[in-house]
C-alpha atoms as a PDB file:
ATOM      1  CA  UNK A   1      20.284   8.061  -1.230  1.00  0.00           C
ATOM      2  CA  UNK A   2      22.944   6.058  -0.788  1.00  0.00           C
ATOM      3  CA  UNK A   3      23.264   2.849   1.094  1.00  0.00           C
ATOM      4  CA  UNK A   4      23.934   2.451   5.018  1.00  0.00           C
ATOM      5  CA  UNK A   5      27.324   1.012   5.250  1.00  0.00           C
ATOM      6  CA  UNK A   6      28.614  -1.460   7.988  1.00  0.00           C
ATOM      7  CA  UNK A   7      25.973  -3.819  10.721  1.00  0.00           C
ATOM      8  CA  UNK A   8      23.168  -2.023  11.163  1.00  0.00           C
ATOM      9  CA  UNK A   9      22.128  -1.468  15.021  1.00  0.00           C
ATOM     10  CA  UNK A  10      19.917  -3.107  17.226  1.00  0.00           C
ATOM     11  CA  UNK A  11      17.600   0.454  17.253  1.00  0.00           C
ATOM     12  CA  UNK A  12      17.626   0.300  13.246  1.00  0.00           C
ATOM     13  CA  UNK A  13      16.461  -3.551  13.505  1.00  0.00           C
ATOM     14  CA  UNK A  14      13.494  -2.702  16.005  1.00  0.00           C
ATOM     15  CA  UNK A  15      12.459   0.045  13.581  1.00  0.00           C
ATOM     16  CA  UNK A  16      12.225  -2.413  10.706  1.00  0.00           C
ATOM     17  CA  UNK A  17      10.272  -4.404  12.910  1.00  0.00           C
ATOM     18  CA  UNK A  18       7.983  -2.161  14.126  1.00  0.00           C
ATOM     19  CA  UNK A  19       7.455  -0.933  10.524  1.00  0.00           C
ATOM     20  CA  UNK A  20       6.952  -4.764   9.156  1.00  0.00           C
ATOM     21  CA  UNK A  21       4.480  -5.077  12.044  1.00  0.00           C
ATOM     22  CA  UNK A  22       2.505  -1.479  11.789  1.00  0.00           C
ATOM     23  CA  UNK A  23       2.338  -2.214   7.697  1.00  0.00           C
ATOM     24  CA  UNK A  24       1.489  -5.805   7.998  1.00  0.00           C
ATOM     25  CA  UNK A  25      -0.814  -5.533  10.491  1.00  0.00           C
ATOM     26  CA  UNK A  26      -3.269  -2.366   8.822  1.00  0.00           C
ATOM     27  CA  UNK A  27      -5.033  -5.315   6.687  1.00  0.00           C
ATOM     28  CA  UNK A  28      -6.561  -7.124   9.820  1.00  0.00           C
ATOM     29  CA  UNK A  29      -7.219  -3.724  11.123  1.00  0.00           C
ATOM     30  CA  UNK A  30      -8.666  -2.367   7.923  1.00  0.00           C
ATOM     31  CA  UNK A  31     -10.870  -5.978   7.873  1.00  0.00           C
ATOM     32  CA  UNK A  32     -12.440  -4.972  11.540  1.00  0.00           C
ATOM     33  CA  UNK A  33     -13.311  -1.268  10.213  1.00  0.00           C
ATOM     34  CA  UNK A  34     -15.059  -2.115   6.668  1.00  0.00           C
ATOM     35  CA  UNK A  35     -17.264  -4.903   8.471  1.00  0.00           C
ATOM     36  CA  UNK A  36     -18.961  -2.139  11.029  1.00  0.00           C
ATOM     37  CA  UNK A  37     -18.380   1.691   8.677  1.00  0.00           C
ATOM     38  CA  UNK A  38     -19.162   1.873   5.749  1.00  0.00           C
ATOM     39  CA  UNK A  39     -15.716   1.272   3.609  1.00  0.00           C
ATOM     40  CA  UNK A  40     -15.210   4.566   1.744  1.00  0.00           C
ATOM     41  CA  UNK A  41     -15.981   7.070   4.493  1.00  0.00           C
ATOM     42  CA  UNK A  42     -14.006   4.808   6.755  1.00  0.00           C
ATOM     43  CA  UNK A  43     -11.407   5.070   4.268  1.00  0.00           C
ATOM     44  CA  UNK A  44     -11.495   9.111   3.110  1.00  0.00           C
ATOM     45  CA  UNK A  45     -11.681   9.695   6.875  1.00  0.00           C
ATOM     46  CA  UNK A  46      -8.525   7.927   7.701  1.00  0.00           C
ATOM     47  CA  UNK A  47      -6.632   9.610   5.360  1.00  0.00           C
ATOM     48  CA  UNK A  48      -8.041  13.142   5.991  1.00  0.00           C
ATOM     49  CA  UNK A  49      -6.682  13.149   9.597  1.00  0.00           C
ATOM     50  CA  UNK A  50      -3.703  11.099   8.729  1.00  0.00           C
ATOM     51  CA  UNK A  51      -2.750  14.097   6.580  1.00  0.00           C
ATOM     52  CA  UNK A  52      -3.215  16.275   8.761  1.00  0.00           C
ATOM     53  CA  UNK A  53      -1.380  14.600  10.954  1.00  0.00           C
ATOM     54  CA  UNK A  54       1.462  14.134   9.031  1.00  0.00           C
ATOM     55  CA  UNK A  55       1.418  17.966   7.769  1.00  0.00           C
ATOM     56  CA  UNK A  56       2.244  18.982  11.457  1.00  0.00           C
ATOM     57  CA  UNK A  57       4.960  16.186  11.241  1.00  0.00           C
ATOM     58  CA  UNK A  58       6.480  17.417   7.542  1.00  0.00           C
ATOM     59  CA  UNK A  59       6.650  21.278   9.656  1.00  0.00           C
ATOM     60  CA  UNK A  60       8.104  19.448  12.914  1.00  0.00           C
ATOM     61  CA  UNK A  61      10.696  17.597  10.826  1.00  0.00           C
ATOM     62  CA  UNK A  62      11.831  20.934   8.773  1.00  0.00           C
ATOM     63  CA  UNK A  63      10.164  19.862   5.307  1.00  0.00           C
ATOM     64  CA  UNK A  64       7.793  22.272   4.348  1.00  0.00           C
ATOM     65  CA  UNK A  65       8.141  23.651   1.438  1.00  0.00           C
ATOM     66  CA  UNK A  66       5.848  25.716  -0.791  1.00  0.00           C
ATOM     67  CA  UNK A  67       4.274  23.605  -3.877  1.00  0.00           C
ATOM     68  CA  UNK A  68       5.109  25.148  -7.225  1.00  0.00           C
ATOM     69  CA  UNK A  69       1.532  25.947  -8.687  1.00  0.00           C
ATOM     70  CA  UNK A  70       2.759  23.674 -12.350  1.00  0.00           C
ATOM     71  CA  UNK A  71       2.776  20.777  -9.827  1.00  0.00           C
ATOM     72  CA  UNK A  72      -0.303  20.924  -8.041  1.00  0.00           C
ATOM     73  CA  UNK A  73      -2.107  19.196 -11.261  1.00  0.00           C
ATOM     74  CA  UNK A  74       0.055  15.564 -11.455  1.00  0.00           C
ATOM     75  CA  UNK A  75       0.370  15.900  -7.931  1.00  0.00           C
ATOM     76  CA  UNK A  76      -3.492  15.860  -7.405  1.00  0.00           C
ATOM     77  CA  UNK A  77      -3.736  13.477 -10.162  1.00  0.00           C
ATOM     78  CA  UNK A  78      -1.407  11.122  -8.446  1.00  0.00           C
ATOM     79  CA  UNK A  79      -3.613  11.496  -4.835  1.00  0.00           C
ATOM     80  CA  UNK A  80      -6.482  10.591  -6.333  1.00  0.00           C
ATOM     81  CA  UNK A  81      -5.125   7.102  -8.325  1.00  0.00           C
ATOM     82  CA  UNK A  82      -2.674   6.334  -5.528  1.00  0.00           C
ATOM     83  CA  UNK A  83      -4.938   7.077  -2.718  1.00  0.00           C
ATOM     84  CA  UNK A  84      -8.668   7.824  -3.291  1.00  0.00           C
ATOM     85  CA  UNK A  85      -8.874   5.308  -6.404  1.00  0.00           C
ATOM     86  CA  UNK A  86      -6.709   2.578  -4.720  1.00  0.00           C
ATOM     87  CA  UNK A  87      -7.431   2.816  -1.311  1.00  0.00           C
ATOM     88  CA  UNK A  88     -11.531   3.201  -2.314  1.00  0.00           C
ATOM     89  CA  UNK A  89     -11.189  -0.180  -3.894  1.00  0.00           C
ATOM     90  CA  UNK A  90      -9.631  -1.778  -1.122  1.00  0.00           C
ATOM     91  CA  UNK A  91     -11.197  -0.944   2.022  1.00  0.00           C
ATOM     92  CA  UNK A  92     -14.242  -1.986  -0.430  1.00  0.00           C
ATOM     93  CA  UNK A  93     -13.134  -5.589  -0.830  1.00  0.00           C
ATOM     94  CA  UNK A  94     -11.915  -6.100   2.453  1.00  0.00           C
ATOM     95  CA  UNK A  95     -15.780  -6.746   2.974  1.00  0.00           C
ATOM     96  CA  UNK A  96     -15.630  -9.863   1.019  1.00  0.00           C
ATOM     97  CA  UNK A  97     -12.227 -11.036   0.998  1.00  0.00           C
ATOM     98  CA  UNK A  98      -9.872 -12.133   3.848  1.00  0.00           C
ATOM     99  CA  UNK A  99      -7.412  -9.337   5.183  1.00  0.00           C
ATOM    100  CA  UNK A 100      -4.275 -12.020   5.088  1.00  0.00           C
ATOM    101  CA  UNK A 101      -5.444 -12.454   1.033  1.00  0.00           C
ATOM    102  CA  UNK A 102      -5.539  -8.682   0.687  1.00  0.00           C
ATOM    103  CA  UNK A 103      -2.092  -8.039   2.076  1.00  0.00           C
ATOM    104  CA  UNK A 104      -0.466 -10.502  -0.131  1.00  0.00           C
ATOM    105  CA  UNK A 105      -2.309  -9.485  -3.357  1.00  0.00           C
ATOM    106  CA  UNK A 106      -1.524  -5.513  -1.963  1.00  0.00           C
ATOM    107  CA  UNK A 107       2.145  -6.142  -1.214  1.00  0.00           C
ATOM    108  CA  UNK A 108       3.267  -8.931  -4.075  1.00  0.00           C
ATOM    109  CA  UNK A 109       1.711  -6.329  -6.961  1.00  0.00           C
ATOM    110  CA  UNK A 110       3.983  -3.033  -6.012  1.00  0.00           C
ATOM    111  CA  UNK A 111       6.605  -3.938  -7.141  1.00  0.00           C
ATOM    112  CA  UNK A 112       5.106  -6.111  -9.840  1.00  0.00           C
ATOM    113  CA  UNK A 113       3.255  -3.396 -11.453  1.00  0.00           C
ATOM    114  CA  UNK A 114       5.653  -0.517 -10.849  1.00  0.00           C
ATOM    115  CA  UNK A 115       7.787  -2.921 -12.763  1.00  0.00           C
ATOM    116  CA  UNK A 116       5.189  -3.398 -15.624  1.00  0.00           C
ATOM    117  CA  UNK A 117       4.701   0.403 -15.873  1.00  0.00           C
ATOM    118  CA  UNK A 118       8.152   1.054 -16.003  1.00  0.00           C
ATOM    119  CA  UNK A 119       8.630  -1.047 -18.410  1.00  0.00           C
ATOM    120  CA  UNK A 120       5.680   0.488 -20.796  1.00  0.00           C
ATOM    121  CA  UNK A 121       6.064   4.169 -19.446  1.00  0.00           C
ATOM    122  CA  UNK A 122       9.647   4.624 -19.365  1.00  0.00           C
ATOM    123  CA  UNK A 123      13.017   3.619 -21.061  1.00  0.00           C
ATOM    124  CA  UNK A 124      13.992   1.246 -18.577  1.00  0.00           C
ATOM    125  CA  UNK A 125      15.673  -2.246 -19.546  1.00  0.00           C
ATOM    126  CA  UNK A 126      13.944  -5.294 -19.045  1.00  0.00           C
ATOM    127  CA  UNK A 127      15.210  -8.490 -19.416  1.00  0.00           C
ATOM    128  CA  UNK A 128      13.458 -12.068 -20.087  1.00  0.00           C
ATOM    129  CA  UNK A 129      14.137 -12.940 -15.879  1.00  0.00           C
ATOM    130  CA  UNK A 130      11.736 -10.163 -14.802  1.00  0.00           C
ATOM    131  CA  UNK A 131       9.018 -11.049 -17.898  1.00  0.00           C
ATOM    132  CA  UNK A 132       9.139 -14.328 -16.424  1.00  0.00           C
ATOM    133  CA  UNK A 133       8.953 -13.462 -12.830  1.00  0.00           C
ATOM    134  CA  UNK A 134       5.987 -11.123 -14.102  1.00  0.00           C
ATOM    135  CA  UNK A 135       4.378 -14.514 -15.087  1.00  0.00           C
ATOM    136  CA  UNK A 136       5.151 -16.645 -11.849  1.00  0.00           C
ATOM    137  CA  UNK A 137       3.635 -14.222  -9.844  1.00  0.00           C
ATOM    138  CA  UNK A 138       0.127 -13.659 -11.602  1.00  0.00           C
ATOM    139  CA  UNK A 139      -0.395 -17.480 -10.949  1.00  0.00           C
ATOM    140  CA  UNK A 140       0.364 -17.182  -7.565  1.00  0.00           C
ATOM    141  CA  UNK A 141      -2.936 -14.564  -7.418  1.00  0.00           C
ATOM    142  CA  UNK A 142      -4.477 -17.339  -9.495  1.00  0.00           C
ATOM    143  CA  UNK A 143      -3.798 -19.423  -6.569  1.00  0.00           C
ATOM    144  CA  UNK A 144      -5.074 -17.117  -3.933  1.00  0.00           C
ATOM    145  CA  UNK A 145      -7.897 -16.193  -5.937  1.00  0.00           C
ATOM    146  CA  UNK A 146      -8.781 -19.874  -6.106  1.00  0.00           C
ATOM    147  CA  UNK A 147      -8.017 -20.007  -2.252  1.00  0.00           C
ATOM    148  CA  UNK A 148     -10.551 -17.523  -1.628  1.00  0.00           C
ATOM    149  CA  UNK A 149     -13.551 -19.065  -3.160  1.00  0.00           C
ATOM    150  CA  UNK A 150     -12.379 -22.925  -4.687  1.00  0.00           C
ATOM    151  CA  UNK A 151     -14.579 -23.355  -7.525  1.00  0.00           C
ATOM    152  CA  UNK A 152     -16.930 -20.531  -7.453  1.00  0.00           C
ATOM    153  CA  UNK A 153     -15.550 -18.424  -9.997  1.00  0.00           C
ATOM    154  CA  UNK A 154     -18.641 -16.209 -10.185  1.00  0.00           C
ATOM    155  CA  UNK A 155     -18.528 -15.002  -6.417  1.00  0.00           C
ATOM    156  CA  UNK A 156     -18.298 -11.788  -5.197  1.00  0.00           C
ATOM    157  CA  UNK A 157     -15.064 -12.652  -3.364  1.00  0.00           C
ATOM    158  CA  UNK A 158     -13.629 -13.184  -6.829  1.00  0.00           C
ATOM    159  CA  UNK A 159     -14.682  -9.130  -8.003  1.00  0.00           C
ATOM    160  CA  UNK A 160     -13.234  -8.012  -4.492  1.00  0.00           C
ATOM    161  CA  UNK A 161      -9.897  -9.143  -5.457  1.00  0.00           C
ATOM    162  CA  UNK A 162      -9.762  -8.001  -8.425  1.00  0.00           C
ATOM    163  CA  UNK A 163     -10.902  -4.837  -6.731  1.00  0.00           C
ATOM    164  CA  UNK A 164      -7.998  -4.828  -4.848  1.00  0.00           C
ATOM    165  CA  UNK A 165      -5.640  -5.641  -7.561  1.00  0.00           C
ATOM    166  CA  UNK A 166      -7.089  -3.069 -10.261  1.00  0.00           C
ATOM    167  CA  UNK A 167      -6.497  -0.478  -7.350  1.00  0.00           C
ATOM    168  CA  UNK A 168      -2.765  -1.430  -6.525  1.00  0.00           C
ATOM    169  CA  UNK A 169      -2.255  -1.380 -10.086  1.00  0.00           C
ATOM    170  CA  UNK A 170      -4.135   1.897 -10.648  1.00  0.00           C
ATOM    171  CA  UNK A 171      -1.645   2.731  -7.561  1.00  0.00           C
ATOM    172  CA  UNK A 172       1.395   1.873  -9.387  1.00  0.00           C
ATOM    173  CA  UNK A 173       0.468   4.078 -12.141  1.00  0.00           C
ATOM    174  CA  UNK A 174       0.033   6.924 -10.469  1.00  0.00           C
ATOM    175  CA  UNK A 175       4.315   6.538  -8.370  1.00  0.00           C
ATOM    176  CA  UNK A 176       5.399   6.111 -11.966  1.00  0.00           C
ATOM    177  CA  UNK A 177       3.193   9.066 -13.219  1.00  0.00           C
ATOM    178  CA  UNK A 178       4.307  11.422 -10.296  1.00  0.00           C
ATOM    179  CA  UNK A 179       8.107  10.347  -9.642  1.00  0.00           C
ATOM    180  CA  UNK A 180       9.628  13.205 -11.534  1.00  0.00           C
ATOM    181  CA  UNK A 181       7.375  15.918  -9.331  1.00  0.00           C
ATOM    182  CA  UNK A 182       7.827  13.361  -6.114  1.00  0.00           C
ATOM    183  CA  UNK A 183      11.509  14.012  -6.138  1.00  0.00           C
ATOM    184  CA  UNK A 184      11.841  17.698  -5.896  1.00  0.00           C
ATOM    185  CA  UNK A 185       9.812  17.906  -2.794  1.00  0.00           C
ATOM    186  CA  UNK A 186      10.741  16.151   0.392  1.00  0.00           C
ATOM    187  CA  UNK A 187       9.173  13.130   1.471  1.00  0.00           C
ATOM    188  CA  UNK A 188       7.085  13.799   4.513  1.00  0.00           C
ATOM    189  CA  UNK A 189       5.202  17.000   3.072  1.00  0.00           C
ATOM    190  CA  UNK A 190       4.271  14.498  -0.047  1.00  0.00           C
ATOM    191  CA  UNK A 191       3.074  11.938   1.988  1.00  0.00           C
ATOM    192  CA  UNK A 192       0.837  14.636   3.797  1.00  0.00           C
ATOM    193  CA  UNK A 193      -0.067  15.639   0.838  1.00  0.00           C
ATOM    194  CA  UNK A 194      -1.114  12.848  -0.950  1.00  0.00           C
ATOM    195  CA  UNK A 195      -3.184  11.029   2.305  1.00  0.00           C
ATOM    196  CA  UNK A 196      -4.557  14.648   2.936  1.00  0.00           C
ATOM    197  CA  UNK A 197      -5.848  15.468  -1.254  1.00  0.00           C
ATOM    198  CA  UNK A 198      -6.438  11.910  -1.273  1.00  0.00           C
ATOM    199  CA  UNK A 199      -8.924  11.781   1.530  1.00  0.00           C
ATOM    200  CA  UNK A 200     -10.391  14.895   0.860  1.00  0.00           C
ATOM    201  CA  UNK A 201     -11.082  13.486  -3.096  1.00  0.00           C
ATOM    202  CA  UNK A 202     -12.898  10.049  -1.724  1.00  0.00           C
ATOM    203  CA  UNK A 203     -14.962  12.053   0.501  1.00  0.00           C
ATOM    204  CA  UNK A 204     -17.239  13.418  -1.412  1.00  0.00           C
ATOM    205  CA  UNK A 205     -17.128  10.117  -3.473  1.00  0.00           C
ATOM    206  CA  UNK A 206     -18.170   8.170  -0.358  1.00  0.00           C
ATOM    207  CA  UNK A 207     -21.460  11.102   0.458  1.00  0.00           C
ATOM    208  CA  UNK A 208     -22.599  10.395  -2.908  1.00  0.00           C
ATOM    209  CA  UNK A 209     -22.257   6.716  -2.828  1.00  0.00           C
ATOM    210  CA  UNK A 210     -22.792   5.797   0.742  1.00  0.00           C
ATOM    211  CA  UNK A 211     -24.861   8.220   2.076  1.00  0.00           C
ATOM    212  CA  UNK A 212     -27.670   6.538   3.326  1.00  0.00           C
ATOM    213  CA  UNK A 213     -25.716   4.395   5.598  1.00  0.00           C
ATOM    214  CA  UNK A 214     -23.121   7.080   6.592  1.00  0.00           C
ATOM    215  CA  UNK A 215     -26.518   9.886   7.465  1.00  0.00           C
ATOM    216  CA  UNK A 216     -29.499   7.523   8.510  1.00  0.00           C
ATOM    217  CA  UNK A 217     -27.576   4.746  10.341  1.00  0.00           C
ATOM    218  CA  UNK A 218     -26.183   5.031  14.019  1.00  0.00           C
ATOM    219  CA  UNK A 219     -22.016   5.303  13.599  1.00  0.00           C
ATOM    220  CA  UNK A 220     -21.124   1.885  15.660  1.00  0.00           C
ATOM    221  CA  UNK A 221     -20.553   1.868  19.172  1.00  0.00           C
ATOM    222  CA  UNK A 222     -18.532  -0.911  19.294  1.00  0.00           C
ATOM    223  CA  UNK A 223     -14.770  -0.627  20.276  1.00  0.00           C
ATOM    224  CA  UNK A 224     -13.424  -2.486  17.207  1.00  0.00           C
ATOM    225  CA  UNK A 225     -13.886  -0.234  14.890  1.00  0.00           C
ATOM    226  CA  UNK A 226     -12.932   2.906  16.428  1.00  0.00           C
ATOM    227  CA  UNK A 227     -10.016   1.065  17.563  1.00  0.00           C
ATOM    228  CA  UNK A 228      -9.122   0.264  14.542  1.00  0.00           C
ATOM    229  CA  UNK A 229      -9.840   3.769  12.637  1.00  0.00           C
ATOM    230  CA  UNK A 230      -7.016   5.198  15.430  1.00  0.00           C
ATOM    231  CA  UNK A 231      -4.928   2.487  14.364  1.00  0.00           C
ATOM    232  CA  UNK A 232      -4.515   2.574  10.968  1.00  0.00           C
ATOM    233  CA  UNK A 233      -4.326   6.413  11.482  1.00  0.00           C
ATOM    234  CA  UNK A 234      -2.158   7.132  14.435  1.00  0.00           C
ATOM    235  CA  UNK A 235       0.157   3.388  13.900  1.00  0.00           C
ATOM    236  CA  UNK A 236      -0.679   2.569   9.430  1.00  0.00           C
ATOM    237  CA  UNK A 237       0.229   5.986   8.571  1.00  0.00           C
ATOM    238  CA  UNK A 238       2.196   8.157  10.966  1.00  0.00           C
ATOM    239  CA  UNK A 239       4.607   5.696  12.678  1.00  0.00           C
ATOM    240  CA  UNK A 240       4.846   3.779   9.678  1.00  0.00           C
ATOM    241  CA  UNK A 241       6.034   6.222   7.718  1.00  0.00           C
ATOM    242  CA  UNK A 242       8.406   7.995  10.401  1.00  0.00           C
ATOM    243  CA  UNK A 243       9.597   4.179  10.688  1.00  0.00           C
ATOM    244  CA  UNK A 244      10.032   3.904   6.920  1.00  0.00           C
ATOM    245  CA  UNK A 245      11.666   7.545   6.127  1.00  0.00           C
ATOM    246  CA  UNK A 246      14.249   6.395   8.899  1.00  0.00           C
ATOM    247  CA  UNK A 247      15.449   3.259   7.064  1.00  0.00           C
ATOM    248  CA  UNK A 248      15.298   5.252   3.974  1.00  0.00           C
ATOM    249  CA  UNK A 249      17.607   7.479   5.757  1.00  0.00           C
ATOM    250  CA  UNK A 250      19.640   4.991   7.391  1.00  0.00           C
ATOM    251  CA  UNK A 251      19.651   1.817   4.903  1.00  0.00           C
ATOM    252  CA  UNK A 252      18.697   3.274   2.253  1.00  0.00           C
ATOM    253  CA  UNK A 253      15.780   1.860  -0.829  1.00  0.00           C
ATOM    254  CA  UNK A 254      17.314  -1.300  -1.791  1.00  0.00           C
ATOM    255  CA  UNK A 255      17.737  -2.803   1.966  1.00  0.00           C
ATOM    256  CA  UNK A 256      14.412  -1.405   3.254  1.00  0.00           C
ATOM    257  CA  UNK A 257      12.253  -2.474   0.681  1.00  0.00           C
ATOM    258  CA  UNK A 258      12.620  -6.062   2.697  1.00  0.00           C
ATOM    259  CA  UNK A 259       9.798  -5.242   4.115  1.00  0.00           C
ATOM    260  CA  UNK A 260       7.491  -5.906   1.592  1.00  0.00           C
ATOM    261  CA  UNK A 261       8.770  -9.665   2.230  1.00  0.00           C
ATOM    262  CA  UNK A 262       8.060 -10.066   5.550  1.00  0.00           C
ATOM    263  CA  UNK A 263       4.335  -7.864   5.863  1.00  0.00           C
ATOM    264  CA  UNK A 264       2.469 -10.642   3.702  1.00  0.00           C
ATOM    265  CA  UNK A 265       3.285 -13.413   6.266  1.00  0.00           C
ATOM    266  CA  UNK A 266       2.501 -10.882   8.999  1.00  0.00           C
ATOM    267  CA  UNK A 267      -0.748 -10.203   7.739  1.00  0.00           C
ATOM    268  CA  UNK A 268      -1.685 -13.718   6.962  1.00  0.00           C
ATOM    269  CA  UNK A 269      -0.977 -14.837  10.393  1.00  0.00           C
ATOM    270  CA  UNK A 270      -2.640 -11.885  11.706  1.00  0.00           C
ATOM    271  CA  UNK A 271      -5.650 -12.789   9.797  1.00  0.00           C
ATOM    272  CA  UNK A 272      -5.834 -16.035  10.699  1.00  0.00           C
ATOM    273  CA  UNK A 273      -5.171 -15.117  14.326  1.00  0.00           C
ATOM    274  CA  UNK A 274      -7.935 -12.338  15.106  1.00  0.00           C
ATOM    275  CA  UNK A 275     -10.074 -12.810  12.568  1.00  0.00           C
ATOM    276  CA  UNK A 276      -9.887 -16.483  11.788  1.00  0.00           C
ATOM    277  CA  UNK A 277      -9.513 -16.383   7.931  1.00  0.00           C
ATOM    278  CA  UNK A 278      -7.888 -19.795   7.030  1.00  0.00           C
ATOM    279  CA  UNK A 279      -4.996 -20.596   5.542  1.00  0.00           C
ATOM    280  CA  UNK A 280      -4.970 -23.401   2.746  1.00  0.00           C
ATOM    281  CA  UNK A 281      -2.018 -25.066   0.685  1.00  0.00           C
ATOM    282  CA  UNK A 282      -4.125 -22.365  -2.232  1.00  0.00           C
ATOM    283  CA  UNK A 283      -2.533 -19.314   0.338  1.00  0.00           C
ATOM    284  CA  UNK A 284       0.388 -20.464   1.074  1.00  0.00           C
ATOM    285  CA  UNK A 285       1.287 -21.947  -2.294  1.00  0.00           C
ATOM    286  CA  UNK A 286      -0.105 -18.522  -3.779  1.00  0.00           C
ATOM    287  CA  UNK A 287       1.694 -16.638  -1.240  1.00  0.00           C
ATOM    288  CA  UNK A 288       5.199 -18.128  -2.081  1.00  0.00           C
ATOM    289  CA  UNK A 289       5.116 -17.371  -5.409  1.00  0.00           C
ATOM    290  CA  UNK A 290       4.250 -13.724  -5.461  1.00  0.00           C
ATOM    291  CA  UNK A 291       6.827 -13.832  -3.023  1.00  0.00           C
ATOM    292  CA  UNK A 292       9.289 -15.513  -5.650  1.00  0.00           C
ATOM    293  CA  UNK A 293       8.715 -13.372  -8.284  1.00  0.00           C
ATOM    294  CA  UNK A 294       8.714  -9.822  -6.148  1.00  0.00           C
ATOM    295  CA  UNK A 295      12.569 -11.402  -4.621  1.00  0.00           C
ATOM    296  CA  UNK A 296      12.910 -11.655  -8.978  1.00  0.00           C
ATOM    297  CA  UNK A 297      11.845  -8.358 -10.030  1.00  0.00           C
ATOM    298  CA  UNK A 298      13.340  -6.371  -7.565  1.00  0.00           C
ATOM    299  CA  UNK A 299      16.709  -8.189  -8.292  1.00  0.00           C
ATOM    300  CA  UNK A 300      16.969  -7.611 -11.960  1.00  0.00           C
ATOM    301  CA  UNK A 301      15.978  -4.123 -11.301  1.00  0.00           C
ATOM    302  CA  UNK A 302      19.106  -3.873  -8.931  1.00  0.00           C
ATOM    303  CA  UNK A 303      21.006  -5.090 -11.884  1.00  0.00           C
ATOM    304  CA  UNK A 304      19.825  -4.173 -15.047  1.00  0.00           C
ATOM    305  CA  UNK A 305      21.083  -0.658 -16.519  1.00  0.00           C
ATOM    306  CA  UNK A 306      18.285   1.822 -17.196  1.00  0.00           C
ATOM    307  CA  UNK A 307      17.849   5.467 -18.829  1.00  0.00           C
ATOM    308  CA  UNK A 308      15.976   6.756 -16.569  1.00  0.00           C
ATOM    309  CA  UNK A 309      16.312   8.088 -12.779  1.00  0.00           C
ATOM    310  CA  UNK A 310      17.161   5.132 -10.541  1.00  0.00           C
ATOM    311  CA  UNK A 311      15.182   5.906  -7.546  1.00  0.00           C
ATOM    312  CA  UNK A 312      12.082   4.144  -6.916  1.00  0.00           C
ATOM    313  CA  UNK A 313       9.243   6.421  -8.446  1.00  0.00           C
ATOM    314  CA  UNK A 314       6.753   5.033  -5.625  1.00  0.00           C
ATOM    315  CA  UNK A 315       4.606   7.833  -3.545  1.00  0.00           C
ATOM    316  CA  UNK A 316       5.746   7.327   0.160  1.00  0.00           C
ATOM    317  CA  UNK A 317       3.151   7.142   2.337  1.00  0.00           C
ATOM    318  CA  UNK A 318       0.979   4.936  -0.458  1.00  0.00           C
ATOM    319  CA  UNK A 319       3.584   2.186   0.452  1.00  0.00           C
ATOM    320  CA  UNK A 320       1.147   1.961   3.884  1.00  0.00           C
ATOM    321  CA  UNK A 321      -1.887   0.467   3.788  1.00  0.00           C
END
């Protein structure tokens, strides 16, 4: 797709920000859920009626299109890693760790381990700058993992993040592992299909694991966490990705993929503004350099030649928490 040429608009600016703001703000909303549902129906839920959702959307927009039977299998495969394996682990540590923490650790390992499987899956080029950058940026988790708990190495904060990063890495896997089948499809029926298989995958998953709490205990009748199921479905998933196949469409992958910049800091001030997480010189130092080496990566991958197809292999909609 290629690049939008000229200034971009003041509409195309309010759509980056409302998609910066819907995807930076699901971690906060996400945090509110998992503390009242229990985390893997909350999350297998979501997605089920996000993909449905987003199937009427795919029809509405003109891309449906039937699903060649000799894709079904890596396209199932990549559901379940990029949405019932990664998603399962984080709505699971959101419980212990701060939503602001999650973000960051979510959004700064992307592009970080797309890059590492690239690297080790593929023929693309990789120079010493992005090895490096690989390295700068796996201290700054140090950092935020030391944020989260300061010397207490043995907590269970400490497994939740590593939760969360084992699942955006088990994430980045699977848009590597899929990109080939990704790209003969259009995007909105994949992202239905992916939220909707991956839902319907963690389900079951969540019966079998949670479902003492999820049969013998009253759902919640607080507004929170309805609230924020609704949110993460009707704002996380549906207008964040209409927002997001828009810039695609109008900017194309290399400008939009600022967002991933600017949704960290969103959802560490939205932490520490409705759910009062702190902030420490361990976040904010930690913060800055996952930052760093994302701006790094994503650079040299501008630049350096490659053998293989240049798009990002991501999954679409797995880009929203």
């Amino acid at each position: 797709m290629p690049e939008a040429r000229g200034r971009p608009s003041a509409f195309t600016w309010a759509v980056f920000t409302t998609l910066c703001v819907a995807w930076g703000s699901t971690w906060v909303a996400i945090r509110f859920g998992v503390t009242a549902m229990p985390p893997l129906w909350f999350a297998a839920t979501r997605f089920i009626v996000a993909g449905l959702l987003l199937l009427l959307l795919a029809r509405w927009l003109g891309g449906w299109q039937r699903i060649a039977r000799r894709d079904l299998r890596p396209l199932t495969v990549m559901s379940a890693g990029a949405i019932s394996v990664c998603f399962g682990l984080i709505f699971w540590g959101e419980q212990y760790i701060d939503s602001g923490t999650a973000g960051v650790l979510v959004q700064g390992f992307v592009p970080i381990g797309l890059f590492f499987f690239a690297a080790t899956m593929t023929r693309e080029v990789i120079g010493r700058t992005q090895w490096t950058s690989l390295g700068i940026g796996l201290c700054g988790v140090v950092l935020l993992l030391y944020g989260q708990s300061g010397s207490d190495w043995s907590s269970r904060k400490i497994v939740a993040a590593l939760a969360i990063v084992v699942g955006t890495l088990v994430y980045d896997w699977a848009g590597v592992y899929g990109g080939d089948v990704l790209s003969r499809y259009p995007a909105a029926l994949m992202s239905a299909f992916e939220n909707l298989v991956g839902g319907l995958i963690l389900l079951p998953v969540s019966v079998a694991v949670e479902g003492e709490r999820i049969f013998r205990q009253p759902l919640p009748e607080e507004g929170p966490a309805w609230l924020s199921w609704g949110y993460l479905v009707l704002v996380g998933s549906v207008l964040g990705f209409t927002a997001y196949t828009y810039l695609l469409r109008e900017w194309g992958p290399t400008r939009t993929s600022a967002y991933a910049f600017v949704t960290p800091v969103i959802a560490l001030l939205l932490g520490a503004t409705l759910a009062d997480e702190q902030l420490t010189w361990h976040h904010l130092a930690g913060t800055a350099l996952i930052l760093a080496a994302v701006a790094a990566i994503t650079r040299g991958r501008n630049k350096a030649p490659r053998d293989t197809r240049p798009s990002d292999p991501a999954p679409e909609s797995a880009k929203a928490a």
